[in-house]
PDB file of N, CA and C in Angstrom:
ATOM      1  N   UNK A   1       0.840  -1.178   0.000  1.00  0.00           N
ATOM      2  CA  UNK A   1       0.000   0.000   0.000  1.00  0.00           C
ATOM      3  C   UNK A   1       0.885   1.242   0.000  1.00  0.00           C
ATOM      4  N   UNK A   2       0.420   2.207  -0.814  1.00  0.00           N
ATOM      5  CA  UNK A   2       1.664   3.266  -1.015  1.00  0.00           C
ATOM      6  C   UNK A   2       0.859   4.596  -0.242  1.00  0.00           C
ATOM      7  N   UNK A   3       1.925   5.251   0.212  1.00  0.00           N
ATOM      8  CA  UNK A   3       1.055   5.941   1.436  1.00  0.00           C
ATOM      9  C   UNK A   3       0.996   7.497   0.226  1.00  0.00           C
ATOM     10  N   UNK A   4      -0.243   8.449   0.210  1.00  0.00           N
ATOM     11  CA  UNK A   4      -0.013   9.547  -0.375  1.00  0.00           C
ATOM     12  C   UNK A   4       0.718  10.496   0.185  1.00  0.00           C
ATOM     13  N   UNK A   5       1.066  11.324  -0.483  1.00  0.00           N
ATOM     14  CA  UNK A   5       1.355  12.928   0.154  1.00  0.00           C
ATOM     15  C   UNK A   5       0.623  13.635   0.338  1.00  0.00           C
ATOM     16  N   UNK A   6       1.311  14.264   1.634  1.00  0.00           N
ATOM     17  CA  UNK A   6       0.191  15.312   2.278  1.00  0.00           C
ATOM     18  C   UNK A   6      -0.217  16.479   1.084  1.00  0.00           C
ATOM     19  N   UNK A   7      -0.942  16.966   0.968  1.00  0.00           N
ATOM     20  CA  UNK A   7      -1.437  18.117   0.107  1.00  0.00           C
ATOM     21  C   UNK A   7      -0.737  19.147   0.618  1.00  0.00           C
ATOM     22  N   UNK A   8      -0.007  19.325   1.480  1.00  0.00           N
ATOM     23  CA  UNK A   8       0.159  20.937   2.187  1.00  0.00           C
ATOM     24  C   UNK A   8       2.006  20.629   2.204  1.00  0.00           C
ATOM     25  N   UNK A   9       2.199  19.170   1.180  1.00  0.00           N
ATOM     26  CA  UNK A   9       3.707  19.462   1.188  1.00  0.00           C
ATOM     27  C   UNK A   9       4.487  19.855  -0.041  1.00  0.00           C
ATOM     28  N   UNK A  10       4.641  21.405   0.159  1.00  0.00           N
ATOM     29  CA  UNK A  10       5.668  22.152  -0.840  1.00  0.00           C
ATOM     30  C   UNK A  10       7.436  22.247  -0.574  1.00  0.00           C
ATOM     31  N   UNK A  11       7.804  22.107  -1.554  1.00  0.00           N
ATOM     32  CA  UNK A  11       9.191  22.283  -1.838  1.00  0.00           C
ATOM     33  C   UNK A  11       9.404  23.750  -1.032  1.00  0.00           C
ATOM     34  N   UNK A  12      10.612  23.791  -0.307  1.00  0.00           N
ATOM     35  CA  UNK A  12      10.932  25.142   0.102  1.00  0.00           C
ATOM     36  C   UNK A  12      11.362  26.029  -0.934  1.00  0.00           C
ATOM     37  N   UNK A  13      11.243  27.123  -1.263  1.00  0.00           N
ATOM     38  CA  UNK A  13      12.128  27.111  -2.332  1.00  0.00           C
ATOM     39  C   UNK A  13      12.595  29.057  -1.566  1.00  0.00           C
ATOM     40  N   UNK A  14      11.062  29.344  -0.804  1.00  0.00           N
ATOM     41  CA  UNK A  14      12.264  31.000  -0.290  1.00  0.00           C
ATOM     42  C   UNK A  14      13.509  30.858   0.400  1.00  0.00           C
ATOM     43  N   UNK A  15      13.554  29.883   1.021  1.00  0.00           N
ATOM     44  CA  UNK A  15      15.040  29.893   1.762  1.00  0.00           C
ATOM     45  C   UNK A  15      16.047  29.777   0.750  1.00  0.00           C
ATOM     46  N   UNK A  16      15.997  28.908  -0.263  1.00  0.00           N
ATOM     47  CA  UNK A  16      17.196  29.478  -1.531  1.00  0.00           C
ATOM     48  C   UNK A  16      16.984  30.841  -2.351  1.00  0.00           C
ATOM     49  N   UNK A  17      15.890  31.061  -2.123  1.00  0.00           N
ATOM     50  CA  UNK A  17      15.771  32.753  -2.424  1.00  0.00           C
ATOM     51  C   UNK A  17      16.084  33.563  -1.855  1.00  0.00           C
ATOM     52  N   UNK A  18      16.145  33.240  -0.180  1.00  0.00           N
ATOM     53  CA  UNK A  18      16.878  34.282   0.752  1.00  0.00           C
ATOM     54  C   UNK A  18      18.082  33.830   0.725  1.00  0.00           C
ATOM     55  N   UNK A  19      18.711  32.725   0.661  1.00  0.00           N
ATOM     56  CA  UNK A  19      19.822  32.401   0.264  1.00  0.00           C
ATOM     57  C   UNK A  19      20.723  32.964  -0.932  1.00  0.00           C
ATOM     58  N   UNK A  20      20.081  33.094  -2.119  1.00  0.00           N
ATOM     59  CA  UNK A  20      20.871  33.716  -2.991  1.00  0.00           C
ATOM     60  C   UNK A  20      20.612  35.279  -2.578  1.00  0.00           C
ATOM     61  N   UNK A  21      19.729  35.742  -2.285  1.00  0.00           N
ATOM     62  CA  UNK A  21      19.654  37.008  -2.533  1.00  0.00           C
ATOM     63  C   UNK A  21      20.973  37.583  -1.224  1.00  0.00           C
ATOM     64  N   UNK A  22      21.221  36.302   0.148  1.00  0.00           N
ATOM     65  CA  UNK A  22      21.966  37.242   0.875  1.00  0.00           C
ATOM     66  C   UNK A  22      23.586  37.286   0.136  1.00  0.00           C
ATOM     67  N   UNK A  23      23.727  35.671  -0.826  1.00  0.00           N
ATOM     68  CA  UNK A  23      24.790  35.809  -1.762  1.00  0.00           C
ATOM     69  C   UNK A  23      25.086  36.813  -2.317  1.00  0.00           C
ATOM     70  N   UNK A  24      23.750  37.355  -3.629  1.00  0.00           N
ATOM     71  CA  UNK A  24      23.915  38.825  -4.403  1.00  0.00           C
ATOM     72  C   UNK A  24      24.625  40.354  -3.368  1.00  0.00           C
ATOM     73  N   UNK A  25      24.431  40.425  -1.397  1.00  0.00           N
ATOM     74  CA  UNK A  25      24.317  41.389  -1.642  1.00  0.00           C
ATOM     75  C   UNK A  25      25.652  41.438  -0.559  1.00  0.00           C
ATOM     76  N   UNK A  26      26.176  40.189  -0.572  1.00  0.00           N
ATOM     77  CA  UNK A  26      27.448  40.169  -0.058  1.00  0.00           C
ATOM     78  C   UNK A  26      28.322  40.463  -0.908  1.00  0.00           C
ATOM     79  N   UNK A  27      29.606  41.087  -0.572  1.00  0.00           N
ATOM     80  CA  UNK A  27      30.477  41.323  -1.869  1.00  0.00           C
ATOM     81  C   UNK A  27      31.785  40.164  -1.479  1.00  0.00           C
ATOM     82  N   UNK A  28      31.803  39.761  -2.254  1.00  0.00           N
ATOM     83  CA  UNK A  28      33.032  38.866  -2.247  1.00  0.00           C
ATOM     84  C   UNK A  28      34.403  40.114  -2.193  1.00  0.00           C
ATOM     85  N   UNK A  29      35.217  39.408  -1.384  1.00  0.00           N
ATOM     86  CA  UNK A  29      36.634  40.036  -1.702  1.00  0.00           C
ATOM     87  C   UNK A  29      37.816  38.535  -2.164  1.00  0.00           C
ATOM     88  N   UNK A  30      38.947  38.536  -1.893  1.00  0.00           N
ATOM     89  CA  UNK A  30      40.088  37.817  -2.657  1.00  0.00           C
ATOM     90  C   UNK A  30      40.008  37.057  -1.469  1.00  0.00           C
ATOM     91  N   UNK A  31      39.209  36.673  -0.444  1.00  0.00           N
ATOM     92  CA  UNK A  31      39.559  35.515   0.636  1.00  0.00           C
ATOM     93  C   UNK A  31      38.532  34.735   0.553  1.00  0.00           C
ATOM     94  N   UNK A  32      38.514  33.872   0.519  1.00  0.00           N
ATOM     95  CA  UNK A  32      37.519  32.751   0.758  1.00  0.00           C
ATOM     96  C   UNK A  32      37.040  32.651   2.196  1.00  0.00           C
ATOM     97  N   UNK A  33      37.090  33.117   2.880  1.00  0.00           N
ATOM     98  CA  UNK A  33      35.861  33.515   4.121  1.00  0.00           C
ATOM     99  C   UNK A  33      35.998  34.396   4.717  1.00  0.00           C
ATOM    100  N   UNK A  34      36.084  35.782   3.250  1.00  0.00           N
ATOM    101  CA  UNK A  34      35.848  36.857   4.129  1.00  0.00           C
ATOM    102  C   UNK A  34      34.952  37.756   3.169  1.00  0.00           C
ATOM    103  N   UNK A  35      33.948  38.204   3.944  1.00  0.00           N
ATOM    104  CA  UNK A  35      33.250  38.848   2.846  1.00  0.00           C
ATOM    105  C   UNK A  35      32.557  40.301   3.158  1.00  0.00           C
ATOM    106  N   UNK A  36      32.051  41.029   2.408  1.00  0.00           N
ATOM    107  CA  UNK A  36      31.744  42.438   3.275  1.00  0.00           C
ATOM    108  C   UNK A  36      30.127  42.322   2.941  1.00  0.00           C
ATOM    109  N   UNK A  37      29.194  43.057   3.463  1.00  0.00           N
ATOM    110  CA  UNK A  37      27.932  43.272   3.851  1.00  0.00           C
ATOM    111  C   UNK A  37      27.491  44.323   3.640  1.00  0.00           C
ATOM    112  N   UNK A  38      26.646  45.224   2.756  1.00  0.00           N
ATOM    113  CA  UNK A  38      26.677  46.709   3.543  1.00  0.00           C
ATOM    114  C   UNK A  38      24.603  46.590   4.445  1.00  0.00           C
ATOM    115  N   UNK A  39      24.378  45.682   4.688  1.00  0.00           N
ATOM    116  CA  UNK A  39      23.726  45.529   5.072  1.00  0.00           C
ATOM    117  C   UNK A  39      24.418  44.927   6.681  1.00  0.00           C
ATOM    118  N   UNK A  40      24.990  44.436   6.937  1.00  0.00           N
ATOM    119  CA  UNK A  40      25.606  43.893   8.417  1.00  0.00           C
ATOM    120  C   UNK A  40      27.155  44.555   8.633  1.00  0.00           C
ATOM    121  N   UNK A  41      26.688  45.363   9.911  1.00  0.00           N
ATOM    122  CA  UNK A  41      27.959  45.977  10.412  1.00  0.00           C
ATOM    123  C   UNK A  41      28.490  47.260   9.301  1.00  0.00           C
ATOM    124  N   UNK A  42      28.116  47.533   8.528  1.00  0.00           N
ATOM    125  CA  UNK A  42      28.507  48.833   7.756  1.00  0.00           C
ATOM    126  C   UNK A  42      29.204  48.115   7.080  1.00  0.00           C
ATOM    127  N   UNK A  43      29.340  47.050   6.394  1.00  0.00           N
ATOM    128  CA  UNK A  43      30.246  46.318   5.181  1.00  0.00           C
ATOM    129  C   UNK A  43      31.428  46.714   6.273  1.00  0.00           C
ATOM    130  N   UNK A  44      31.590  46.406   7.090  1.00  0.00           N
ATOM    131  CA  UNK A  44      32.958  45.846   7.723  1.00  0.00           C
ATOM    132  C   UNK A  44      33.077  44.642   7.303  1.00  0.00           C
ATOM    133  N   UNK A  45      34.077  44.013   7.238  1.00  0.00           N
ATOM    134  CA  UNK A  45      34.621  42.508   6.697  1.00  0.00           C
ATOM    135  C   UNK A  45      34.224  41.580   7.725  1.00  0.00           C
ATOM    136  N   UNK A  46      33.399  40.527   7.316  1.00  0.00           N
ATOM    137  CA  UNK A  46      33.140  39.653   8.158  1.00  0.00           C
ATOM    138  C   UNK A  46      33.138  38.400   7.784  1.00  0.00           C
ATOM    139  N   UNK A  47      33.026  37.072   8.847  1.00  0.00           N
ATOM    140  CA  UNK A  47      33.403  36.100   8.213  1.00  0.00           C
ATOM    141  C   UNK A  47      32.066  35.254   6.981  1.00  0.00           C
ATOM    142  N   UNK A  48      32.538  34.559   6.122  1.00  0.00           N
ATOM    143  CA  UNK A  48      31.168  34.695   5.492  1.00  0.00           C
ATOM    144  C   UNK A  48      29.831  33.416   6.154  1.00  0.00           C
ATOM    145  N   UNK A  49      28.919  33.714   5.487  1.00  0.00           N
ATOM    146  CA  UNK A  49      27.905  32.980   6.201  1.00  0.00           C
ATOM    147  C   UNK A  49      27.730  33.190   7.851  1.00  0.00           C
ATOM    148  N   UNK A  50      27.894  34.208   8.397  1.00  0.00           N
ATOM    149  CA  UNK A  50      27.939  34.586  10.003  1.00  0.00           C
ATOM    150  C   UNK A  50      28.051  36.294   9.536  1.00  0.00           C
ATOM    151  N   UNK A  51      27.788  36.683  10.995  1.00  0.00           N
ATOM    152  CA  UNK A  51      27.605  38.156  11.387  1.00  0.00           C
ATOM    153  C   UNK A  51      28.721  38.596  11.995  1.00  0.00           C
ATOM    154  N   UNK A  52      29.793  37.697  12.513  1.00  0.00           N
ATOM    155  CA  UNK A  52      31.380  37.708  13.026  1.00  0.00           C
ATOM    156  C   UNK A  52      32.324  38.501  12.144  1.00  0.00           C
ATOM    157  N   UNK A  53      32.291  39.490  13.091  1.00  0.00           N
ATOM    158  CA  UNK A  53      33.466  40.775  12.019  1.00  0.00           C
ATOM    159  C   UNK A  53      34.898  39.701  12.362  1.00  0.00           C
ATOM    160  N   UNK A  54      35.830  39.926  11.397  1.00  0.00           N
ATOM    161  CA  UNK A  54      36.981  39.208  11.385  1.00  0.00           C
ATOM    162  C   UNK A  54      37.593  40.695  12.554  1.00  0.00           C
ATOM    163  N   UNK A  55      37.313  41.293  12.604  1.00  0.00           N
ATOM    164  CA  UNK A  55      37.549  42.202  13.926  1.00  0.00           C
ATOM    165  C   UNK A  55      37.464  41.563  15.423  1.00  0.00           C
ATOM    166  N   UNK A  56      37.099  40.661  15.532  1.00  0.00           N
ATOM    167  CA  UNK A  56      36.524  40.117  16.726  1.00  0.00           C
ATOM    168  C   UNK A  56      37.141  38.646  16.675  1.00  0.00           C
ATOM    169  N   UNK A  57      37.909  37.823  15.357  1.00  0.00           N
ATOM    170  CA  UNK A  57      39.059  36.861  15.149  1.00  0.00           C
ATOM    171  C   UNK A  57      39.691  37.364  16.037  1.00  0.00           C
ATOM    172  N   UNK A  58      40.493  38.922  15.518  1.00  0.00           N
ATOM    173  CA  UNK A  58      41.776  39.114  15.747  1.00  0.00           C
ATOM    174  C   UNK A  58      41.819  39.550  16.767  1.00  0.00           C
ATOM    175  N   UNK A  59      40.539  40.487  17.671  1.00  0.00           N
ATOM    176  CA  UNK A  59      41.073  40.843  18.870  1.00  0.00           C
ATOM    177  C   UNK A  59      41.256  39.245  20.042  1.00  0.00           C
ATOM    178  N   UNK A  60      40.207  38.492  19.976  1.00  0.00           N
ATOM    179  CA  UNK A  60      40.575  37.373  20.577  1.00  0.00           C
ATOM    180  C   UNK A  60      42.051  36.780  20.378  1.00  0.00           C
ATOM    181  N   UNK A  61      42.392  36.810  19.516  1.00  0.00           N
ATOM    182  CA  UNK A  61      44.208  35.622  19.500  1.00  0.00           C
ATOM    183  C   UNK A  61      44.853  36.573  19.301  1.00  0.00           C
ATOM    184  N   UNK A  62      44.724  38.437  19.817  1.00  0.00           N
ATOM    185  CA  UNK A  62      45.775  39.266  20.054  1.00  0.00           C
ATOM    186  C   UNK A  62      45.085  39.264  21.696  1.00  0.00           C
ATOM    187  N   UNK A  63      44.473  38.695  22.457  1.00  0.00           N
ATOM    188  CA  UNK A  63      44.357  38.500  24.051  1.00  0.00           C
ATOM    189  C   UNK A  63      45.044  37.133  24.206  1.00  0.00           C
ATOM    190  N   UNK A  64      45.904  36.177  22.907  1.00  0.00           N
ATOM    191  CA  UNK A  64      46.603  35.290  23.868  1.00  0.00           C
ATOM    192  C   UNK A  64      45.761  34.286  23.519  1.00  0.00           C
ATOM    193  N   UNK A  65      45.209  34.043  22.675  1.00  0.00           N
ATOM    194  CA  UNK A  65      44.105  32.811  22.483  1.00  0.00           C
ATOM    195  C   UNK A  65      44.770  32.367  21.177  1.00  0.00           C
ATOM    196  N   UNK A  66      45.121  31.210  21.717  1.00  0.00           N
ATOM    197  CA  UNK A  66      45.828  30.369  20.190  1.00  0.00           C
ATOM    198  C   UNK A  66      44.391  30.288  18.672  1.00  0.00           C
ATOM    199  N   UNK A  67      45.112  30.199  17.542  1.00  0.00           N
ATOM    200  CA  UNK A  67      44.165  30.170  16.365  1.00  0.00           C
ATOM    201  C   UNK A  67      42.927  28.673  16.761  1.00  0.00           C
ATOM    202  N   UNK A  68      43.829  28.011  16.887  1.00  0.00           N
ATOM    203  CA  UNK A  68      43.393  26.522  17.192  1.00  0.00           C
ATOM    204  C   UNK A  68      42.446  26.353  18.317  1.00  0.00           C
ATOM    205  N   UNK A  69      42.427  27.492  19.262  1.00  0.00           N
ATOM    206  CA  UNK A  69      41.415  27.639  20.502  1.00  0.00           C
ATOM    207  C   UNK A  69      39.605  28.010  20.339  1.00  0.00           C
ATOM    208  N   UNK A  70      40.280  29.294  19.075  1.00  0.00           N
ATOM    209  CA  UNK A  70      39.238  30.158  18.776  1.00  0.00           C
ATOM    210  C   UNK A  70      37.907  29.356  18.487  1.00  0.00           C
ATOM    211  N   UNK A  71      37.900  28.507  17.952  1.00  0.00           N
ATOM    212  CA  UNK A  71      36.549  28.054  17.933  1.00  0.00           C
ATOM    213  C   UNK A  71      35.884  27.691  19.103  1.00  0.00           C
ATOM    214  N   UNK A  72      36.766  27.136  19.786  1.00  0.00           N
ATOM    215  CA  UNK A  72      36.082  26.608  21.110  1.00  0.00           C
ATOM    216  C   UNK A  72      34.855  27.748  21.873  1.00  0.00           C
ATOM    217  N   UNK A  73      35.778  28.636  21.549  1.00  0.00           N
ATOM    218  CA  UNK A  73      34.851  30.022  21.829  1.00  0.00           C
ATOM    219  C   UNK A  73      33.667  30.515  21.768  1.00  0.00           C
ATOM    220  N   UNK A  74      34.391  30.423  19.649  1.00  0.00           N
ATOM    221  CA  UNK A  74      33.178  30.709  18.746  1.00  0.00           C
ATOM    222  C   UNK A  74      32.708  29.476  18.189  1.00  0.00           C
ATOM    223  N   UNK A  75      31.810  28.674  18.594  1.00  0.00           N
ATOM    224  CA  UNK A  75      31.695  27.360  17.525  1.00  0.00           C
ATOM    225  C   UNK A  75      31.321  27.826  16.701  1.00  0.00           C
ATOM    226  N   UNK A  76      30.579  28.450  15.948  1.00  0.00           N
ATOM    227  CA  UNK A  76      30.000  28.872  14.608  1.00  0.00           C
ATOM    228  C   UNK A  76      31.147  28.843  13.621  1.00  0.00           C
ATOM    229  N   UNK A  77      32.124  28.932  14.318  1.00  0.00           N
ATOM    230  CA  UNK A  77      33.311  28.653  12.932  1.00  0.00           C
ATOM    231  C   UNK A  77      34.194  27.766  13.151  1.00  0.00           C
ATOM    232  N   UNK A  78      35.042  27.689  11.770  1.00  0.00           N
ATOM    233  CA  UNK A  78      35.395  26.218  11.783  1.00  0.00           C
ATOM    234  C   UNK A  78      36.884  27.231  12.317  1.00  0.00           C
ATOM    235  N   UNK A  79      37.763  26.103  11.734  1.00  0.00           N
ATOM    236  CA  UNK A  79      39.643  26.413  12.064  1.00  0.00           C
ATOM    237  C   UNK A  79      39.973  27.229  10.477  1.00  0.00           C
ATOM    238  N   UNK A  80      39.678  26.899   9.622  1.00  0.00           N
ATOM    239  CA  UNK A  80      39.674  27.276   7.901  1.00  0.00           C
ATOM    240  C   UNK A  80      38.851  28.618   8.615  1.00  0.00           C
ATOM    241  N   UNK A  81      37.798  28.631   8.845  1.00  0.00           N
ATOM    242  CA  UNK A  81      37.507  30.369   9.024  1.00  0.00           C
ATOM    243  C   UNK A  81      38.237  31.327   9.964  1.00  0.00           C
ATOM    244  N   UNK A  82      38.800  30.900  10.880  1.00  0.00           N
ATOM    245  CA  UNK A  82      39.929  31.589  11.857  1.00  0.00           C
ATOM    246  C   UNK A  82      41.352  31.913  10.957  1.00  0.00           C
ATOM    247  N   UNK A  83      41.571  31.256  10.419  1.00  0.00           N
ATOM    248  CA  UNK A  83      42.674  30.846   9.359  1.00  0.00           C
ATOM    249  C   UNK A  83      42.431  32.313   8.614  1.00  0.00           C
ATOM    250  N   UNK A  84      41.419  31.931   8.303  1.00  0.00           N
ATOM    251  CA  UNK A  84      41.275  33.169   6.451  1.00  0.00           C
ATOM    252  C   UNK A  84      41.108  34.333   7.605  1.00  0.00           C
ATOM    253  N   UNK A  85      40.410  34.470   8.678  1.00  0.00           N
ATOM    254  CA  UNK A  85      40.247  36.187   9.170  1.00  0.00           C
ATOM    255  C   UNK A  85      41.337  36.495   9.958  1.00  0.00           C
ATOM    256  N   UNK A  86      41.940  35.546   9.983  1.00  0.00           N
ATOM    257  CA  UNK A  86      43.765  35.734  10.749  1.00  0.00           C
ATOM    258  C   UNK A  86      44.731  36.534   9.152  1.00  0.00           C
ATOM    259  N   UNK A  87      44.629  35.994   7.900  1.00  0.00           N
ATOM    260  CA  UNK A  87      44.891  35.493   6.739  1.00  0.00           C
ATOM    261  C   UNK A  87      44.466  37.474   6.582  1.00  0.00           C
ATOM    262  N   UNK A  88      43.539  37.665   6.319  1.00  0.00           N
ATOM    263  CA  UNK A  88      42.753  38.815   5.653  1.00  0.00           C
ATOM    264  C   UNK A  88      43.410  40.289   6.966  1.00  0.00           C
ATOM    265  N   UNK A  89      43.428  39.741   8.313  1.00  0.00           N
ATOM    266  CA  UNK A  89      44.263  40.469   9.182  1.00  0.00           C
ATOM    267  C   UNK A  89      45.553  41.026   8.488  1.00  0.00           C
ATOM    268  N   UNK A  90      45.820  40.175   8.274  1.00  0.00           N
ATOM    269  CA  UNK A  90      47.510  40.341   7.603  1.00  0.00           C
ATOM    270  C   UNK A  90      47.953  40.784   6.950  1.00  0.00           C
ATOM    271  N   UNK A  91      47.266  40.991   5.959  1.00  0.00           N
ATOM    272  CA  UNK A  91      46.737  42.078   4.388  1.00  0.00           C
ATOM    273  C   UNK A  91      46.290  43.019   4.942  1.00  0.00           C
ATOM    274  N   UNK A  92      45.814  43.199   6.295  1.00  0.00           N
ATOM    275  CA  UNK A  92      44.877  44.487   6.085  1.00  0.00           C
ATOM    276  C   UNK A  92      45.066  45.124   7.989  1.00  0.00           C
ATOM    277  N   UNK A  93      45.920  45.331   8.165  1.00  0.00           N
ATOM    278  CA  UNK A  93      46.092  45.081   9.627  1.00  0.00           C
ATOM    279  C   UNK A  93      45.442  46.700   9.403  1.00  0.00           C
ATOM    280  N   UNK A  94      45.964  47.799   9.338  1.00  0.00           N
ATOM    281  CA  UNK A  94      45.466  49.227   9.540  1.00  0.00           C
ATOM    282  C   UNK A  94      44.021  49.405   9.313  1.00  0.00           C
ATOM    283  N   UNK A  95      43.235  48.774   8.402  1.00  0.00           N
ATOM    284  CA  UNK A  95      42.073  48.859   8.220  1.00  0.00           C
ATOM    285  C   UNK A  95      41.239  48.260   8.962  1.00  0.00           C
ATOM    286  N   UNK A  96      41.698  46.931   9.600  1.00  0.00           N
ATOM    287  CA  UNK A  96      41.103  46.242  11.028  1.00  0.00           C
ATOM    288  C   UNK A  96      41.661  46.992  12.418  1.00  0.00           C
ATOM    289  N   UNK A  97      42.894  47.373  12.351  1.00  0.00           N
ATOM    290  CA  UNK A  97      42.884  48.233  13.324  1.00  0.00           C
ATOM    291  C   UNK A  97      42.254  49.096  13.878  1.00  0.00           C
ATOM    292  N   UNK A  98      41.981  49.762  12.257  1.00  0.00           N
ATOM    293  CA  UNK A  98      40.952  51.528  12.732  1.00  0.00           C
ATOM    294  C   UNK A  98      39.577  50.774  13.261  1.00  0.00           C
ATOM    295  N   UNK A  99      38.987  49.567  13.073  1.00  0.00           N
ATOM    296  CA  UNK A  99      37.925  48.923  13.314  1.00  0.00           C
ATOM    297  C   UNK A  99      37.829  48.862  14.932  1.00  0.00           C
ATOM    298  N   UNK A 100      38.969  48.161  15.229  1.00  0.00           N
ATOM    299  CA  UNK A 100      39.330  47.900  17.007  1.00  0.00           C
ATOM    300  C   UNK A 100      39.386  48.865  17.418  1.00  0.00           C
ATOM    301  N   UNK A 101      39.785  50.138  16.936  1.00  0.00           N
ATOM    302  CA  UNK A 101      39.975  51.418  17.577  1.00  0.00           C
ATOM    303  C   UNK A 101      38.445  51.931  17.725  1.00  0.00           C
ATOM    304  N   UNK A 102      38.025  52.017  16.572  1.00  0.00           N
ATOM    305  CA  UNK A 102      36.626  52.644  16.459  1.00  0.00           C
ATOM    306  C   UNK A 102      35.284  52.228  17.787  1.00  0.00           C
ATOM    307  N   UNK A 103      35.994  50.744  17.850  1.00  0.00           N
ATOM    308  CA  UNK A 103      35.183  49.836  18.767  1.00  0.00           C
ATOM    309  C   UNK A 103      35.583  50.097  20.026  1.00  0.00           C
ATOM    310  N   UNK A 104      36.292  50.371  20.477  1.00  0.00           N
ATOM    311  CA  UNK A 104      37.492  50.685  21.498  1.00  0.00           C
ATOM    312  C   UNK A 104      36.185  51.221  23.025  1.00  0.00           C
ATOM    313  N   UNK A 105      36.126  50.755  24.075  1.00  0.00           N
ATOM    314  CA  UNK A 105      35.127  51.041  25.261  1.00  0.00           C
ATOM    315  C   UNK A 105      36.223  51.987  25.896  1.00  0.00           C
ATOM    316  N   UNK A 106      36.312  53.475  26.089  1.00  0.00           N
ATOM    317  CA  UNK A 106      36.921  54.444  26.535  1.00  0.00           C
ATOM    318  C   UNK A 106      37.084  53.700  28.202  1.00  0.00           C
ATOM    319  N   UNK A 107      37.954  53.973  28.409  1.00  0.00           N
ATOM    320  CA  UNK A 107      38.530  53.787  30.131  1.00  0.00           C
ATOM    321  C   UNK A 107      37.588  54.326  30.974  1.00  0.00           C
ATOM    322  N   UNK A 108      36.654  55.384  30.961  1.00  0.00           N
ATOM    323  CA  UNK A 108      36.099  55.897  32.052  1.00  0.00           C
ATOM    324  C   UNK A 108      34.706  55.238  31.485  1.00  0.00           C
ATOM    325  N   UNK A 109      34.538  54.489  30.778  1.00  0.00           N
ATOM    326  CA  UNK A 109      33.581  53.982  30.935  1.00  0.00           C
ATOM    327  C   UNK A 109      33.253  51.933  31.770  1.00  0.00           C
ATOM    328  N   UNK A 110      34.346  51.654  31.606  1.00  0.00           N
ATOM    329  CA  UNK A 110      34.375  50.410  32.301  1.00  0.00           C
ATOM    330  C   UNK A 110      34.860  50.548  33.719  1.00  0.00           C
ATOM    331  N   UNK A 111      33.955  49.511  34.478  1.00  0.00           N
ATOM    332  CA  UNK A 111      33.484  49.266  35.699  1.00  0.00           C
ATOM    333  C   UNK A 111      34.999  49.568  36.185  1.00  0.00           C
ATOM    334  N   UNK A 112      35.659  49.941  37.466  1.00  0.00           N
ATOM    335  CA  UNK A 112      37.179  49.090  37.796  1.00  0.00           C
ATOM    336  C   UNK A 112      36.932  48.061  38.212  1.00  0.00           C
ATOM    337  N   UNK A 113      36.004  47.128  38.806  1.00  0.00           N
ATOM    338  CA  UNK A 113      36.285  45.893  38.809  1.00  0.00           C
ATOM    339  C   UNK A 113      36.573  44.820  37.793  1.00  0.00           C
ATOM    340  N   UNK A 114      36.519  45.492  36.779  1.00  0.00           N
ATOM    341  CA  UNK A 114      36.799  44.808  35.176  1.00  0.00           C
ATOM    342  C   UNK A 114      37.958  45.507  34.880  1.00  0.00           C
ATOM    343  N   UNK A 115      38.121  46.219  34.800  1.00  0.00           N
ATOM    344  CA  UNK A 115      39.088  46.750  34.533  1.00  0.00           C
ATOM    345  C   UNK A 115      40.759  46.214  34.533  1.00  0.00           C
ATOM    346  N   UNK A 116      41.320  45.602  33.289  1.00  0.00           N
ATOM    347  CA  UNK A 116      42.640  44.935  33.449  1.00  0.00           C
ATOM    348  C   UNK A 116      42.596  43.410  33.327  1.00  0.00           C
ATOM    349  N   UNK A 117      41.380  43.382  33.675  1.00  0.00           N
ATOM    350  CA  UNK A 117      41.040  41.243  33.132  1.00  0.00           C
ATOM    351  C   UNK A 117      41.683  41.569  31.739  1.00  0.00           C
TER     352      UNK A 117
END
């Protein structure tokens, strides 16, 4: 006996439509997981398929956190995506810099009990 299909079962097909369309409005650059947005974060460089500025790679494993750690952190990415926003760092250190700077929490604004962790 062959069982029918439900009537109410359609193929997905917007999620490959929101899928390509978030493809179209990402811009690729020369790294393979790094891509810019001007829809997320002001097209700051981020890693692709995630909302993770490669700004936020580098300040973690410039606090002393091995490449190989970073995921543990962040699971959302693999070791190949730490790699390329370590990779794209390197090429572009002043332009991620001004990023960390920009981001930068002024001294009189953090607690002193935090202060120096």
């Amino acid at each position: 006996m062959q069982r029918k299909r439900s009537r109410s079962f359609q193929p997905i097909i917007e999620k490959e439509n929101s899928t390509a369309s978030f493809m179209l409005m990402a811009q690729v650059t020369d790294y393979l997981y790094v891509v810019r947005d001007d829809q997320i974060l002001n097209n700051e460089p981020i890693i692709k398929g995630t909302r993770t500025p490669v700004m936020a790679v580098v300040e973690t494993w410039r606090m002393g956190v091995a490449p190989e750690e970073i995921p543990i952190g962040m699971p959302h990415l693999t070791l190949a995506q730490v790699f390329g926003a370590l990779t794209y760092y390197s090429d572009h250190q002043n332009e991620i810099n001004r990023y960390i700077e920009q981001n930068k929490i002024p001294d009189e604004l953090i607690d002193p009990l935090v202060q120096g962790l």
